[in-house]
Structures are given as structure tokens and as C-alpha cells.
Protein backbone atom coordinates (compact mmCIF):
# COMPACT_ATOMS: atom_id res chain seq x y z
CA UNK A 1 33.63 29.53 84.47
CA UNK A 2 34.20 25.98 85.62
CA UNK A 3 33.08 23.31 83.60
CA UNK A 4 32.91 19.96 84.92
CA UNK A 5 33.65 16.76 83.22
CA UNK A 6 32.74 13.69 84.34
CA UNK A 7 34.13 10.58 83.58
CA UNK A 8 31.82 7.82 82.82
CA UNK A 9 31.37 4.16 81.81
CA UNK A 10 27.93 4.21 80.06
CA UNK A 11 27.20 7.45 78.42
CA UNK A 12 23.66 6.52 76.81
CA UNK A 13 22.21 5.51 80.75
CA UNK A 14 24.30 9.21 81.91
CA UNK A 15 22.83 11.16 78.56
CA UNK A 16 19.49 10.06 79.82
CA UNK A 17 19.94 10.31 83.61
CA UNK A 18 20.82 14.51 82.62
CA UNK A 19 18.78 14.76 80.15
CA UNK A 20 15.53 13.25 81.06
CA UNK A 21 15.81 12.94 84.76
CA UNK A 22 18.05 16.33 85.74
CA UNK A 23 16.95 18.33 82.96
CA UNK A 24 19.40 19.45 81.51
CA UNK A 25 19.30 20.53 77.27
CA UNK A 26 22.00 18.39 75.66
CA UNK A 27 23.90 20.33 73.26
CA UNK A 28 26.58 18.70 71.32
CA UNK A 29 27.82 14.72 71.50
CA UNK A 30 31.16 13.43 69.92
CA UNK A 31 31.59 9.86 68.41
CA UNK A 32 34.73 7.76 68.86
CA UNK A 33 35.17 8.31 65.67
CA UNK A 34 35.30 12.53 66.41
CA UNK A 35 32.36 13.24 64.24
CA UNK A 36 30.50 16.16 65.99
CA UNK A 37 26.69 16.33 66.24
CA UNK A 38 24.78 19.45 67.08
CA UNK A 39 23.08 18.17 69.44
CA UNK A 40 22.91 14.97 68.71
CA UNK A 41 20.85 12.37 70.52
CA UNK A 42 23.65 10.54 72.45
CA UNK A 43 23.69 7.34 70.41
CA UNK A 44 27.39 5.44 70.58
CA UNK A 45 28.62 9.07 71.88
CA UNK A 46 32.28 9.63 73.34
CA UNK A 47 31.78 12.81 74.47
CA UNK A 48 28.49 15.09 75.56
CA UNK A 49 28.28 18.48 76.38
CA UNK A 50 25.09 19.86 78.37
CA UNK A 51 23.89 22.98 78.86
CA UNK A 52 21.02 24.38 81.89
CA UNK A 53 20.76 28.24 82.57
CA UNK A 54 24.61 29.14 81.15
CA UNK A 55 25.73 26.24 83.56
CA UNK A 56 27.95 23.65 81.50
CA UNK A 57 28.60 20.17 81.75
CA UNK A 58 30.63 17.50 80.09
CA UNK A 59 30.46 13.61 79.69
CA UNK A 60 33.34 11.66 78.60
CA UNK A 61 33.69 8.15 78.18
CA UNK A 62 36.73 5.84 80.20
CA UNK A 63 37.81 4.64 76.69
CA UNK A 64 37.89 8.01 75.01
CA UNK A 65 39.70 9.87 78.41
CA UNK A 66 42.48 6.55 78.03
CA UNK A 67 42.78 7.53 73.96
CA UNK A 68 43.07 10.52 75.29
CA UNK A 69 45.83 10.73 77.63
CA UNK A 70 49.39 9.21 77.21
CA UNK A 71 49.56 7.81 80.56
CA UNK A 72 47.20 5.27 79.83
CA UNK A 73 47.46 2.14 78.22
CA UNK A 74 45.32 -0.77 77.11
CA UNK A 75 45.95 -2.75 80.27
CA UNK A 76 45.74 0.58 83.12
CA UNK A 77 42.81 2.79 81.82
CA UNK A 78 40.68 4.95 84.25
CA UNK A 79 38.50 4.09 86.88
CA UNK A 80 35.10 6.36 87.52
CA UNK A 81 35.65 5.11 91.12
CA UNK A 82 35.36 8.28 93.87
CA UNK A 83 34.59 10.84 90.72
């Protein structure tokens, strides 16, 4: 299975775009501080996961994808641009 995730720059405007406008059943969000809530309601989240008929899809923030990855630094993060 592929799972998609998508980069993005405001995740509680792209929680509610899914959630409420796709429909699709949020199941898990991630703080930038790692604390996990099941599934949480999107509120300063990092990370989302969401779930619609066994199809998955993730949402992760530009700051937590630069934290992530070591070829980023403070002054070249990523750009959603083209995603």
C-alpha cells in the first residue's frame, strides 16, 4: 500500500479541509513535541494521519519534515511548492 504524505504549511486549515470538507476520519495527530494523540483533534499538530475506506493519508508540517531531515537547515527548509 502507498501512503501519501503531504507536506504542508498550516496543518489546522489542511486537518479541516480532510476532515470536514473531504471526509476523511482523522486518526492519530503528533505534536512537535512527539506526544501522540489517538485521534486527536489537530490542535498545534506536527503530524496527522487519516484514514477513509483502508485508504491512508499523512500530513506533515515544513518545520517538522526540516527537523526531520539532515539536509535541511534553519536558513533552506522545504517548500510545499509543486507537491
Amino acid at each position: 500500500m502507498i501512503v501519501p504524505n503531504l507536506m504542508v504549511t498550516d496543518m489546522g486549515r489542511s486537518i479541516a479541509f480532510y476532515r470536514d470538507i473531504i471526509g476523511l476520519t482523522l486518526t492519530m495527530t503528533v505534536s512537535p513535541d512527539h506526544e501522540v494523540d489517538w485521534p486527536g483533534d489537530g490542535d498545534d499538530a506536527a503530524f496527522a494521519t487519516f484514514d477513509w475506506d483502508g485508504a491512508r493519508l499523512m500530513l506533515q508540517t515544513v518545520a517538522s519534515l526540516a527537523d526531520e531531515l539532515a539536509v535541511f537547515s534553519a536558513n533552506q527548509v522545504p517548500t510545499p511548492a509543486g507537491i
